[in-house]
N, C-alpha and C. Protein backbone atom coordinates (compact mmCIF):
# COMPACT_ATOMS: atom_id res chain seq x y z
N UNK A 1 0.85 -1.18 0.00
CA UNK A 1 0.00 0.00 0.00
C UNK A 1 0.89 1.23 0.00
N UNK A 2 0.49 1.80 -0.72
CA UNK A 2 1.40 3.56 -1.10
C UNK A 2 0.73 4.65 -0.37
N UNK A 3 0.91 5.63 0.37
CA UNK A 3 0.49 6.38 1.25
C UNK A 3 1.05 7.45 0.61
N UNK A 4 -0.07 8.55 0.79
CA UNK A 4 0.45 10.02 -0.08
C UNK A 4 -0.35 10.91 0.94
N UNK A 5 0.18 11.72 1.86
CA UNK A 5 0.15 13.28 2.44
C UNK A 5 -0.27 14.50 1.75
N UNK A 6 -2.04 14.63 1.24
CA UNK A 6 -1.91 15.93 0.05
C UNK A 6 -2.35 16.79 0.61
N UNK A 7 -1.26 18.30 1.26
CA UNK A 7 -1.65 19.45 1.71
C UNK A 7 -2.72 20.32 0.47
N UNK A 8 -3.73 20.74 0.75
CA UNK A 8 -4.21 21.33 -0.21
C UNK A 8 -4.58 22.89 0.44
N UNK A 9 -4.92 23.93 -0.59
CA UNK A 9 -5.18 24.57 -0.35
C UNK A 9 -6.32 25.45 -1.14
N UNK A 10 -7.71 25.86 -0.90
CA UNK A 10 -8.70 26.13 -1.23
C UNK A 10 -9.01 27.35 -1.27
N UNK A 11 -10.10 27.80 -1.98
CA UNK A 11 -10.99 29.25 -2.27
C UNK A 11 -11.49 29.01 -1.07
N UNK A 12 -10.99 30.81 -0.65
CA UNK A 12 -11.22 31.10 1.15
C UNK A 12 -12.85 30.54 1.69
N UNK A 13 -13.87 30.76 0.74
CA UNK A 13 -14.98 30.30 1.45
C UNK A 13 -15.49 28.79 1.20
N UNK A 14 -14.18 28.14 0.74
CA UNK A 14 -14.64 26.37 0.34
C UNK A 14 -13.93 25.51 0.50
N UNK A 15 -13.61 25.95 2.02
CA UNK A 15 -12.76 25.14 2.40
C UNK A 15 -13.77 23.66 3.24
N UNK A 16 -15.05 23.79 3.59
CA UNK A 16 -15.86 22.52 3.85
C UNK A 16 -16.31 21.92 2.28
N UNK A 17 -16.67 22.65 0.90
CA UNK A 17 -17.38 22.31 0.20
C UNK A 17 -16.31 21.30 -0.69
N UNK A 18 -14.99 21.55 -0.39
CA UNK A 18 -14.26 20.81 -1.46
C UNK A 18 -13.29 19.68 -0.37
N UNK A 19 -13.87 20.09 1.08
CA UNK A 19 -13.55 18.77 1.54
C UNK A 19 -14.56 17.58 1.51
N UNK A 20 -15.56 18.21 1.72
CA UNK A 20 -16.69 16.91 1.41
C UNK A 20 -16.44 16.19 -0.22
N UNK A 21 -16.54 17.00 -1.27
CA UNK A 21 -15.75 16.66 -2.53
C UNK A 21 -14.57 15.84 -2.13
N UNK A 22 -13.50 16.07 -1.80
CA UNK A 22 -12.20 14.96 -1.82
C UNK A 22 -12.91 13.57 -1.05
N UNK A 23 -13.21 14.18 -0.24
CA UNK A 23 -13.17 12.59 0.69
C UNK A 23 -14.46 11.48 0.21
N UNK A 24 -14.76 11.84 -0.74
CA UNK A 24 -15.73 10.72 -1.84
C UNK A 24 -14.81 10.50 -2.97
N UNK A 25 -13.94 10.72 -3.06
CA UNK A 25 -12.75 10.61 -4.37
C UNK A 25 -12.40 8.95 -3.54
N UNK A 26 -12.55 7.99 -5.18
CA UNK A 26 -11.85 7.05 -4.82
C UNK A 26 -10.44 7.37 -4.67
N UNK A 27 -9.46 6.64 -3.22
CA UNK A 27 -8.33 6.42 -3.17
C UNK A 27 -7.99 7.17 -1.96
N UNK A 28 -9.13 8.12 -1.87
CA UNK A 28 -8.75 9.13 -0.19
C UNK A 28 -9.21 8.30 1.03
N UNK A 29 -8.92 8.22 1.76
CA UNK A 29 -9.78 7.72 3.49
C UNK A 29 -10.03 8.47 4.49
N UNK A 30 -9.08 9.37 4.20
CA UNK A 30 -9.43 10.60 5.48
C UNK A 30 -9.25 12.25 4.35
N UNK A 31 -9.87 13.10 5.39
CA UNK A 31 -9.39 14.35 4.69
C UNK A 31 -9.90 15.07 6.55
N UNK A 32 -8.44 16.12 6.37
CA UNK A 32 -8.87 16.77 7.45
C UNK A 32 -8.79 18.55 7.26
N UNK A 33 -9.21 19.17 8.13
CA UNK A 33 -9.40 20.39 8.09
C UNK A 33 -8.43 20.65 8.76
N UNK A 34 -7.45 21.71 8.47
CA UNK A 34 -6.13 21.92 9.02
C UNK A 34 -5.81 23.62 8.86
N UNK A 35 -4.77 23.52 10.10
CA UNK A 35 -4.40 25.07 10.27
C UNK A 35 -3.05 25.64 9.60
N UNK A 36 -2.56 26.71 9.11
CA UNK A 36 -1.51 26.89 9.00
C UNK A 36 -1.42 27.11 7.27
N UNK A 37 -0.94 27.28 6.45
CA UNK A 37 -0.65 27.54 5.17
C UNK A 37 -1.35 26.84 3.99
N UNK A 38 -1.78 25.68 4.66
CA UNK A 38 -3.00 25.15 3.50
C UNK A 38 -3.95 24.82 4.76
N UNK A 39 -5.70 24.48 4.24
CA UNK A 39 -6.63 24.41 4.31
C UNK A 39 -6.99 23.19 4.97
N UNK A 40 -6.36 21.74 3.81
CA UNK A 40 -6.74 20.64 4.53
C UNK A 40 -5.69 19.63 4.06
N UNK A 41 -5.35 18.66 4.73
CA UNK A 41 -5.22 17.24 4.44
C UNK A 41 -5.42 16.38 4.45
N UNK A 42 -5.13 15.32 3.07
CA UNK A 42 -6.05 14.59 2.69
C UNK A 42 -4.70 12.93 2.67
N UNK A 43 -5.48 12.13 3.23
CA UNK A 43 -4.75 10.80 3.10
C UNK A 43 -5.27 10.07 1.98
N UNK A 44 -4.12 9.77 0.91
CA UNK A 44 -4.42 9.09 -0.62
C UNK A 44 -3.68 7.74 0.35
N UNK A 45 -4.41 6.36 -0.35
CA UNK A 45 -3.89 5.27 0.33
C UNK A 45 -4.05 4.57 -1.43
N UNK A 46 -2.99 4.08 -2.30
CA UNK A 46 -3.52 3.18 -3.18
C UNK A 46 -2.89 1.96 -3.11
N UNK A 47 -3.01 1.36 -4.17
CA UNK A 47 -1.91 0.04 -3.97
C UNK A 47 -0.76 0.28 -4.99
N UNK A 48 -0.78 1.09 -6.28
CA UNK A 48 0.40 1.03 -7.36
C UNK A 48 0.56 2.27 -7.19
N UNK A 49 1.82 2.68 -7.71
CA UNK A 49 2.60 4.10 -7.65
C UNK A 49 1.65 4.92 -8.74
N UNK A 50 1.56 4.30 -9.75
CA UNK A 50 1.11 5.07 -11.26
C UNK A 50 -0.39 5.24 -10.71
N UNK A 51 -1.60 4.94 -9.36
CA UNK A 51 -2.38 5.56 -8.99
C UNK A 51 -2.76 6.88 -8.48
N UNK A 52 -1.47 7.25 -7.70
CA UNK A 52 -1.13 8.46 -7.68
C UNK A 52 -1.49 9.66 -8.52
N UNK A 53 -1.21 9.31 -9.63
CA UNK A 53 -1.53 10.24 -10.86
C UNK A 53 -2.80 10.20 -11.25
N UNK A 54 -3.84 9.44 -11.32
CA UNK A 54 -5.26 9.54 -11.01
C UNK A 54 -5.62 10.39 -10.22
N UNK A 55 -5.25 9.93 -9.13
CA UNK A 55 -6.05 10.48 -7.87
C UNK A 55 -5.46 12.11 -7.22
N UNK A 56 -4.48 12.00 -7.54
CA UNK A 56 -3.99 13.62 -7.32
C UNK A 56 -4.25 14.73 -8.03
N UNK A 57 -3.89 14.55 -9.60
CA UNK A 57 -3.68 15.43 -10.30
C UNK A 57 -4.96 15.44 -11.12
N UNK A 58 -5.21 14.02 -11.07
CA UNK A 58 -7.02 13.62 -11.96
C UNK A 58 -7.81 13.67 -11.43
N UNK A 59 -7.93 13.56 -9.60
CA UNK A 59 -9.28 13.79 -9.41
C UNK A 59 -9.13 15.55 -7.95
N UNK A 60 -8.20 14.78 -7.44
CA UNK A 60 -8.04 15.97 -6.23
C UNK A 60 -8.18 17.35 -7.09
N UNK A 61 -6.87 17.58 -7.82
CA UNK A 61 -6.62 18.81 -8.48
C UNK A 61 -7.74 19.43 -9.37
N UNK A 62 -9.17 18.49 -9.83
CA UNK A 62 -10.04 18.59 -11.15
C UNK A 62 -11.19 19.29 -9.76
N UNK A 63 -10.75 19.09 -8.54
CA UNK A 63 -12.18 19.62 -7.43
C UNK A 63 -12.49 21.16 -7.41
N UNK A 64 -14.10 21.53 -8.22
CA UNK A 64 -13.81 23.02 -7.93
C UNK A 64 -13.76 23.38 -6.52
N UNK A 65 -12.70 24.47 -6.34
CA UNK A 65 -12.12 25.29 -5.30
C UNK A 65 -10.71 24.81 -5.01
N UNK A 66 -10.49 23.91 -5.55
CA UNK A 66 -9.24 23.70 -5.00
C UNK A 66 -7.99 24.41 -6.20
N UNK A 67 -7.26 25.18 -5.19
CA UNK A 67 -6.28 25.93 -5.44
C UNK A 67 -4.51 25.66 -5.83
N UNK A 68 -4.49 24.86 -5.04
CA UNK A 68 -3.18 23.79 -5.30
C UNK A 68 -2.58 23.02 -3.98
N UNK A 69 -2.11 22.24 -4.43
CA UNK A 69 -1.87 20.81 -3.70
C UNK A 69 -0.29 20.46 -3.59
N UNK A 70 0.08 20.20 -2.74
CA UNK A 70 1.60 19.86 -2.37
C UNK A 70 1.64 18.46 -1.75
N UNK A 71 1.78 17.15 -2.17
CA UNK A 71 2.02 15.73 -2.28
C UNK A 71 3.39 15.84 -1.62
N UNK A 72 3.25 14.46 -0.28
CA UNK A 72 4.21 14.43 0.26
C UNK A 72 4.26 12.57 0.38
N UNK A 73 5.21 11.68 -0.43
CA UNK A 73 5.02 10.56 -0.08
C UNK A 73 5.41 9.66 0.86
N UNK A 74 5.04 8.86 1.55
CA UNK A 74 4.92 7.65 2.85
C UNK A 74 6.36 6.75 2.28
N UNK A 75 7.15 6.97 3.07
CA UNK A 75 8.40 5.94 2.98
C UNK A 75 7.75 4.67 3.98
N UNK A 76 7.53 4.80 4.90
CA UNK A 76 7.27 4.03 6.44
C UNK A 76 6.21 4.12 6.83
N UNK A 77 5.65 3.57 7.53
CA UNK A 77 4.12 4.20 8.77
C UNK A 77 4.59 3.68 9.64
N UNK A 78 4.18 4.39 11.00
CA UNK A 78 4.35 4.73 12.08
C UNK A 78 3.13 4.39 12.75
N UNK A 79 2.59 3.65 13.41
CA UNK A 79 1.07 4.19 14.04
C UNK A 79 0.86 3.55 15.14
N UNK A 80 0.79 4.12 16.45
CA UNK A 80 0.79 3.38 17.63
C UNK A 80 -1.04 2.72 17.60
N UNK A 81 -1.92 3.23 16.72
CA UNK A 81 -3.09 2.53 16.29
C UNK A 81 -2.85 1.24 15.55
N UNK A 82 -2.15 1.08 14.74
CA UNK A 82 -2.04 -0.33 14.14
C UNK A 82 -0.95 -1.02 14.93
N UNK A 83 -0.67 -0.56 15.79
CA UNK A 83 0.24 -1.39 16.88
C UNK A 83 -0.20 -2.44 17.77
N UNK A 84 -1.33 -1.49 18.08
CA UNK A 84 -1.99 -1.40 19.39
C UNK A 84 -3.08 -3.07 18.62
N UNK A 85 -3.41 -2.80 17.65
CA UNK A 85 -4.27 -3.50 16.74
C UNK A 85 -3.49 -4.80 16.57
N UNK A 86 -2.30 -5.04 16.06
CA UNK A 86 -1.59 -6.24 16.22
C UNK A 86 -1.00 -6.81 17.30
N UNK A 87 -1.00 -6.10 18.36
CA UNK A 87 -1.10 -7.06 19.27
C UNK A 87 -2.25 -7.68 20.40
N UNK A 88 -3.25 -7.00 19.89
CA UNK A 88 -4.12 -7.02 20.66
C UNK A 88 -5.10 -8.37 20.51
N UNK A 89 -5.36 -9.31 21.34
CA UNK A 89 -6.15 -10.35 21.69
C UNK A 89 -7.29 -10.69 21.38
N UNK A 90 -7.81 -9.31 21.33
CA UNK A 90 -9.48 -8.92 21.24
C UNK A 90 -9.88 -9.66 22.55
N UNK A 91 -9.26 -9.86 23.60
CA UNK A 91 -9.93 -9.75 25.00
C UNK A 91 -10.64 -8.53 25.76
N UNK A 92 -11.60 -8.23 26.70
CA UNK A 92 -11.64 -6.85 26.97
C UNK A 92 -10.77 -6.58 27.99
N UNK A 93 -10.65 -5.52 28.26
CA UNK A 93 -9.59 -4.51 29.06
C UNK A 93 -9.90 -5.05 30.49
N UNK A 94 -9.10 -5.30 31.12
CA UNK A 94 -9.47 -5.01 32.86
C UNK A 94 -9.78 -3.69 33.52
């Protein structure tokens, strides 16, 4: 699985209307609303590299309001959630 980081950044009053837009785009799973120099980020998850180019430039970049996008790609994951998930028993907690 290929993991892609897409900072985006939106027309000042659409920044909810073109997140609801991304996060129905096949290939996204999350999209969040974020502070600081862009608007939102969006988690692209595919399985081949050459999906990327669909989903970024073909579907993210084609969303009206969206202004431009800065792609950052996943060497590793990190996630004390899928950690927590593989070792876990599925017993309940004490």
């Amino acid at each position: 699985m290929i993991t892609a980081i897409v900072l985006i950044q939106t027309e000042v009053d659409q920044v909810n209307e073109v997140a609801e837009q991304v996060v129905k785009l096949e290939g996204i799973s999350e999209v969040y609303s974020i502070t600081g120099d862009h608007d939102l980020l969006a988690m692209v998850r595919v399985r081949h590299h050459e999906e990327l180019a669909e989903v970024i430039p073909g579907r993210i970049s084609k969303v009206p309001g969206v202004v431009h996008t800065d792609t950052h790609i996943a060497f590793r994951t990190y996630s004390r959630h899928d950690l927590d998930a593989m070792f876990s028993l599925g017993l309940p907690e004490a």
